[in-house]
Protein backbone atom coordinates (compact mmCIF):
# COMPACT_ATOMS: atom_id res chain seq x y z
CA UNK A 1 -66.03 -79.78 3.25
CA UNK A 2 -69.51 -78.51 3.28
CA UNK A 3 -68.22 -74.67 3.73
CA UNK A 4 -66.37 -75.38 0.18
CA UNK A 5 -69.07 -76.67 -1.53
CA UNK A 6 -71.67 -73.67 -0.29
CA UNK A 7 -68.68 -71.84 -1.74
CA UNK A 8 -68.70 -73.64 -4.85
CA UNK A 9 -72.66 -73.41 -5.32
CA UNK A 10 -72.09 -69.53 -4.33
CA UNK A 11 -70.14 -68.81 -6.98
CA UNK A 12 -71.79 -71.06 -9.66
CA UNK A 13 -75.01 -69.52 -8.43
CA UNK A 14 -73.66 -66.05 -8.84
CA UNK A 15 -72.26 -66.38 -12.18
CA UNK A 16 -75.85 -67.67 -13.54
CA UNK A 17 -77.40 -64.60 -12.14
CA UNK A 18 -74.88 -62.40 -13.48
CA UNK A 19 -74.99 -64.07 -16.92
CA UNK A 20 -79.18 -64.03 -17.06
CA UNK A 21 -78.83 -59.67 -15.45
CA UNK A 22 -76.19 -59.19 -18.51
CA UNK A 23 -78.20 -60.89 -21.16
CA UNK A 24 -81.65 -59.63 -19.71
CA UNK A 25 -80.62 -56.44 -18.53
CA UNK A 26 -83.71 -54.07 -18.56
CA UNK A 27 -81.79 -51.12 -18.70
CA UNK A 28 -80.23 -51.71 -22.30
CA UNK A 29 -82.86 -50.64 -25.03
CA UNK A 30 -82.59 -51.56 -28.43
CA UNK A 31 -82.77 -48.27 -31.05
CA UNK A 32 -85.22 -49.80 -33.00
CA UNK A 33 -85.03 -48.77 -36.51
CA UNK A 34 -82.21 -46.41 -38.21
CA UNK A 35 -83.44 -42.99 -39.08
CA UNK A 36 -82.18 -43.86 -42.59
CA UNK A 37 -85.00 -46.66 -42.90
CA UNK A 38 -87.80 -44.20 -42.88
CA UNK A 39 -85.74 -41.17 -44.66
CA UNK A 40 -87.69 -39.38 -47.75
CA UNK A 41 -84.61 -38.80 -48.87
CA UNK A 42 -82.98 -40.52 -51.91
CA UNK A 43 -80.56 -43.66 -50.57
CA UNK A 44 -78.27 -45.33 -51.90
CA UNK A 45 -77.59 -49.30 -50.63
CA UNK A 46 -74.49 -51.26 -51.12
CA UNK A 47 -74.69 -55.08 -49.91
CA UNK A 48 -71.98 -57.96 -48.98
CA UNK A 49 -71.50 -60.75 -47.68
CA UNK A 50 -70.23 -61.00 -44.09
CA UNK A 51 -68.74 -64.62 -44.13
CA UNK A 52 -65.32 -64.06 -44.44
CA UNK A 53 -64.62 -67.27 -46.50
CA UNK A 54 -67.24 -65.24 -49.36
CA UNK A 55 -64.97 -62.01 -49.01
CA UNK A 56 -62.08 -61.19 -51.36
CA UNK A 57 -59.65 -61.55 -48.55
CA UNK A 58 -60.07 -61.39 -44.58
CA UNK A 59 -57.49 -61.02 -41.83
CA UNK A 60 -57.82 -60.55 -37.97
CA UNK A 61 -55.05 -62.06 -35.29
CA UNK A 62 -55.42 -65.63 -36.33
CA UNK A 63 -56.34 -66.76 -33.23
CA UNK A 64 -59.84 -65.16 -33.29
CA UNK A 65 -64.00 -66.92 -34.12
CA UNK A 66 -63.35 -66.22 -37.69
CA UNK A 67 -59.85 -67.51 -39.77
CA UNK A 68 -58.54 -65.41 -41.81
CA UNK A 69 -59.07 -66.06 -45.61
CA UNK A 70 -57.33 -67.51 -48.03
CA UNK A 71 -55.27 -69.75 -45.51
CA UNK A 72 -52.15 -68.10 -46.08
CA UNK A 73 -53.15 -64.39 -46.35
CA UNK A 74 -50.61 -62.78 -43.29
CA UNK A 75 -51.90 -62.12 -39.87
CA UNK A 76 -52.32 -58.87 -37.95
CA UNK A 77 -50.33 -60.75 -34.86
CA UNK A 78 -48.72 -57.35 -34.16
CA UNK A 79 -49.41 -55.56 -30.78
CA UNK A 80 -50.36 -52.25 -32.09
CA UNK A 81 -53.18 -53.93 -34.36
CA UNK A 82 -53.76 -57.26 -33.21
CA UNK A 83 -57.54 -56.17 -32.28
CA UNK A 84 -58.08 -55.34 -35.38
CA UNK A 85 -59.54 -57.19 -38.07
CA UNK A 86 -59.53 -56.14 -42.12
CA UNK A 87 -61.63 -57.26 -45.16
CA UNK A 88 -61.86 -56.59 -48.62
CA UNK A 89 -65.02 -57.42 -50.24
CA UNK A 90 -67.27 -56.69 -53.56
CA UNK A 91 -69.99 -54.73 -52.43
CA UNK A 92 -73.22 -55.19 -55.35
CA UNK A 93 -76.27 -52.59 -55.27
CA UNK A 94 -79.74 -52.40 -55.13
CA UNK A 95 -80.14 -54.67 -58.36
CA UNK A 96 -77.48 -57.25 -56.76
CA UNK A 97 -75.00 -56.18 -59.55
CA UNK A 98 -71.37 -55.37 -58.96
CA UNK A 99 -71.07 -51.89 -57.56
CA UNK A 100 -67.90 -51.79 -56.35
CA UNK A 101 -64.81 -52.85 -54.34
CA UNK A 102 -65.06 -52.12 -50.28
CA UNK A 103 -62.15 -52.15 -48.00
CA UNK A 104 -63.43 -52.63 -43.46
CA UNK A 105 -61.25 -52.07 -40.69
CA UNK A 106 -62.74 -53.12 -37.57
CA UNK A 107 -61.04 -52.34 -34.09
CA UNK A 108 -62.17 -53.19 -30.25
CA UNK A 109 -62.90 -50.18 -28.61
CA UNK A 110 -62.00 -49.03 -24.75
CA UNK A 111 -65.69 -47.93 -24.74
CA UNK A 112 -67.41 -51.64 -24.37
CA UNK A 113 -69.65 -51.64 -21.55
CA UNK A 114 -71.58 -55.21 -21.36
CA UNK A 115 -73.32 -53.72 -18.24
CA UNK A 116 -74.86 -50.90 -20.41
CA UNK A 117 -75.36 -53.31 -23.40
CA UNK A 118 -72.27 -51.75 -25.33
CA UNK A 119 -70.01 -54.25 -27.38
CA UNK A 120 -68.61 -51.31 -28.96
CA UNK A 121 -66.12 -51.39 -32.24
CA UNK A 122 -64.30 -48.52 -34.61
CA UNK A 123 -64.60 -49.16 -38.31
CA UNK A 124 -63.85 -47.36 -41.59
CA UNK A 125 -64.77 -48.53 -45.09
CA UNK A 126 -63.26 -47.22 -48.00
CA UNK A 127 -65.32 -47.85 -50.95
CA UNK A 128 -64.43 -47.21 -54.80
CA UNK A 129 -67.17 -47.65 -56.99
CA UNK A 130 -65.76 -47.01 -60.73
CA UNK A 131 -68.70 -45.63 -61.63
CA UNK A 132 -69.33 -42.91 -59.61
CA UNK A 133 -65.76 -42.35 -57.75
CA UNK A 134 -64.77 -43.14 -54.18
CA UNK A 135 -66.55 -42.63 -50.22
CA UNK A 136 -65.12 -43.01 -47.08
CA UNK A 137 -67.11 -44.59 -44.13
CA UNK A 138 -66.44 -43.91 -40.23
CA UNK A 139 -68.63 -45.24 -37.81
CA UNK A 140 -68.85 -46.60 -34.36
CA UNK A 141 -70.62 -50.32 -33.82
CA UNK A 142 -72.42 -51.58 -31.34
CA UNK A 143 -72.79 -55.60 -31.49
CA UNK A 144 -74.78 -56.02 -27.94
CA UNK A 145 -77.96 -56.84 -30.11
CA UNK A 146 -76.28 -59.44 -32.14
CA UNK A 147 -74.49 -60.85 -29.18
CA UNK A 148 -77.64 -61.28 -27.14
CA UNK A 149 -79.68 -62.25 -29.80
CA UNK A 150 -77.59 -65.00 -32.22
CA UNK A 151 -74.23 -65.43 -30.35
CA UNK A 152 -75.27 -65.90 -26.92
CA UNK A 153 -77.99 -68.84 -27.94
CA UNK A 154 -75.40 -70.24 -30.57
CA UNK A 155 -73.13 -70.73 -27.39
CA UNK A 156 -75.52 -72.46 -25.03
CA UNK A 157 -76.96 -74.89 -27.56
CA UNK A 158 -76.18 -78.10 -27.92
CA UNK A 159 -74.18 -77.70 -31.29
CA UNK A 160 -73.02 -74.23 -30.88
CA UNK A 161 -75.21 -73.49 -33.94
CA UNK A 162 -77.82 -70.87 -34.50
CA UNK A 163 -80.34 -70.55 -37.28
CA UNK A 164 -83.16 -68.47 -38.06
CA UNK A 165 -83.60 -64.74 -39.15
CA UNK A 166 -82.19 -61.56 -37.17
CA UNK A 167 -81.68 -58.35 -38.72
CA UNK A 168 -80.27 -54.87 -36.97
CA UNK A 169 -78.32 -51.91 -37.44
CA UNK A 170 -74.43 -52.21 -36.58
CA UNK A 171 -73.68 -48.32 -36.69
CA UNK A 172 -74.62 -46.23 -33.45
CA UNK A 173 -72.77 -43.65 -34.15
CA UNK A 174 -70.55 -40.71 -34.24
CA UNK A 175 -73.67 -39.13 -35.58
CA UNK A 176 -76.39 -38.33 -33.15
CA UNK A 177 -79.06 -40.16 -34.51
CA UNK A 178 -76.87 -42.87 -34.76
CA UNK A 179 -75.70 -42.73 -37.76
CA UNK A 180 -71.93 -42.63 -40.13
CA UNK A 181 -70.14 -40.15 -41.41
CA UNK A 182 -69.69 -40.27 -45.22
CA UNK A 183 -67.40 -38.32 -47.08
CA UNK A 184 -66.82 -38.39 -51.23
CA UNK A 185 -63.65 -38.71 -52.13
CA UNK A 186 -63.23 -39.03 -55.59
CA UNK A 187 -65.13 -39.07 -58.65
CA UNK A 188 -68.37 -37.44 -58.73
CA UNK A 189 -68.90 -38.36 -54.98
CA UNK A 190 -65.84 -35.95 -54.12
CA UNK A 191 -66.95 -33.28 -51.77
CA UNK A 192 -70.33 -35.43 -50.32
CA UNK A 193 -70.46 -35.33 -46.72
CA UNK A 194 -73.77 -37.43 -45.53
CA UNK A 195 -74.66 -40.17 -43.44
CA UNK A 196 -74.95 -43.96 -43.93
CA UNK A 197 -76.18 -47.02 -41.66
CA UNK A 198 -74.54 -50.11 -41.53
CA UNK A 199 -77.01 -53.08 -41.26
CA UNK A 200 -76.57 -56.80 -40.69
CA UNK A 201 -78.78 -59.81 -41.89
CA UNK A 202 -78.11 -63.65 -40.20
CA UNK A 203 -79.42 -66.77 -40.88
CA UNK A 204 -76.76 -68.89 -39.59
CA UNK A 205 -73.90 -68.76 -37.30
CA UNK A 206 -71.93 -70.92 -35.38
CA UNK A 207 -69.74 -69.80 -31.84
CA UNK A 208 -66.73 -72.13 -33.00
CA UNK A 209 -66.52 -70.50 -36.44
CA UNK A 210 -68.63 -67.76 -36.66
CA UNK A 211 -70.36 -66.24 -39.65
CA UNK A 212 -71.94 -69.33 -42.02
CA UNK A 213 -74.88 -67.05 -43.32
CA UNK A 214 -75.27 -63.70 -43.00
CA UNK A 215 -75.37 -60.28 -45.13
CA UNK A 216 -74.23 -56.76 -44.53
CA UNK A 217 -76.21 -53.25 -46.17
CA UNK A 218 -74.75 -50.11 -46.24
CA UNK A 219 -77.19 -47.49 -46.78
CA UNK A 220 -75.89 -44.23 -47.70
CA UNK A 221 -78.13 -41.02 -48.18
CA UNK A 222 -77.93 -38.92 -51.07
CA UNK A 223 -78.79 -35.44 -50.78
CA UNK A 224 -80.63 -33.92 -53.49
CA UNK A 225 -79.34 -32.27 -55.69
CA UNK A 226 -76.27 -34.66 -55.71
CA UNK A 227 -74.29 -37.30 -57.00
CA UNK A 228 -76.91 -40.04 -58.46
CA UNK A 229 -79.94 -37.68 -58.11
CA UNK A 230 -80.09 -37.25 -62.07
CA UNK A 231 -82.79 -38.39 -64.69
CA UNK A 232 -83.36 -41.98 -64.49
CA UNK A 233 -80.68 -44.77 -65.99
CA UNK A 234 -77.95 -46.48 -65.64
CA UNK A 235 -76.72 -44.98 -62.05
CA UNK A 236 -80.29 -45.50 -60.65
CA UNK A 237 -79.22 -49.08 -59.61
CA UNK A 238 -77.23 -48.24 -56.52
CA UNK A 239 -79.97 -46.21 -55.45
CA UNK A 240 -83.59 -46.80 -53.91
């Protein structure tokens, strides 16, 4: 008996250690901030909300933290994309007016390493702003930060809530500053190819239902000249 409960206490102890090296792992370094945030270039920001229920429609497996939204929007139950979640959202600019329409797909990646402070995902927006014409958005995301920071204390306290303020850059790459690719599609963006950063604000989230307060920024340089880089007006509100 006392051999299975040194066993017991083993492995107990062992999966505390583990779980305090993963989440305190010295050998993960945080990027600090994007190259975009210090840029002298002109930028231009799109913001949304991340809570699902605020989003024009969200889908993911079903069985996932966040429910899809509305209730009866179909599932992505199939085994080609079942790790793969889609949202449609109004994105609003610098001015919080309405900018546009954005359309994420989010997929788990092969390349999470929690050991190397990777919790890696593939995403592409595609955005239409009537305005100004359309942009794709491919980047890779790296939620260790996030994870460490908000979801790992949601989960050990006593309410699986979290509240307070964390902010940090989602995109790490393909870029090798760490940055999205951006290409125009339509519209006076067709033919842009630049880079964007993907940031995301919390306030409040909960490890039973995820999101409850948070905000996502795309920030998307403009070269100059370019799209948006005229005289002063109208088109000046999506930029900073």
């Amino acid at each position: 008996m006392k051999y299975f409960v040194a066993l017991i206490l083993g492995i107990v102890t062992g999966a505390c250690l583990f779980a305090v090296g993963l989440i305190y792992n010295p050998f993960t370094v945080d990027r600090g901030l994007s190259p975009l945030s210090v840029t002298d270039s002109r930028t231009m920001a799109l913001n949304y909300s991340s809570v699902p229920a605020e989003s024009i429609v969200f889908t993911n497996d079903g069985e996932s933290m966040h429910a899809p939204y509305p209730e009866k929007v179909l599932q992505l139950w199939e085994a080609p994309i079942r790790l793969t979640s889609a949202m449609t959202t109004v994105l609003h600019d610098a001015r919080d007016q309405v900018a546009g329409i954005g359309v994420k797909f989010t997929s788990q990646s092969e390349a999470t390493s929690l050991l190397k402070g990777e919790a890696i995902s593939n995403s592409i927006w595609y955005i239409y702003l009537p305005e100004h014409g359309s942009l794709i958005v491919q980047q890779t995301e790296n939620h260790w930060s996030f994870l460490r920071e908000v979801g790992f204390r949601a989960w050990r306290s006593t309410g699986s809530n979290w509240r307070g303020t964390w902010l940090g850059d989602l995109t790490s790459g393909p870029g090798a500053l760490g940055t999205a690719a951006v290409f125009g599609g339509a519209g006076e963006l067709a033919e842009l190819e630049t880079e964007a950063v993907e940031s995301l604000s919390v306030s409040a989230f909960s490890s039973d239902t995820g999101f409850v307060s948070a905000q996502g920024r795309l920030l998307i340089e403009m070269p100059q000249p370019g799209p948006l880089a005229g005289s002063p007006g109208p088109r000046d509100a999506l930029s900073r």
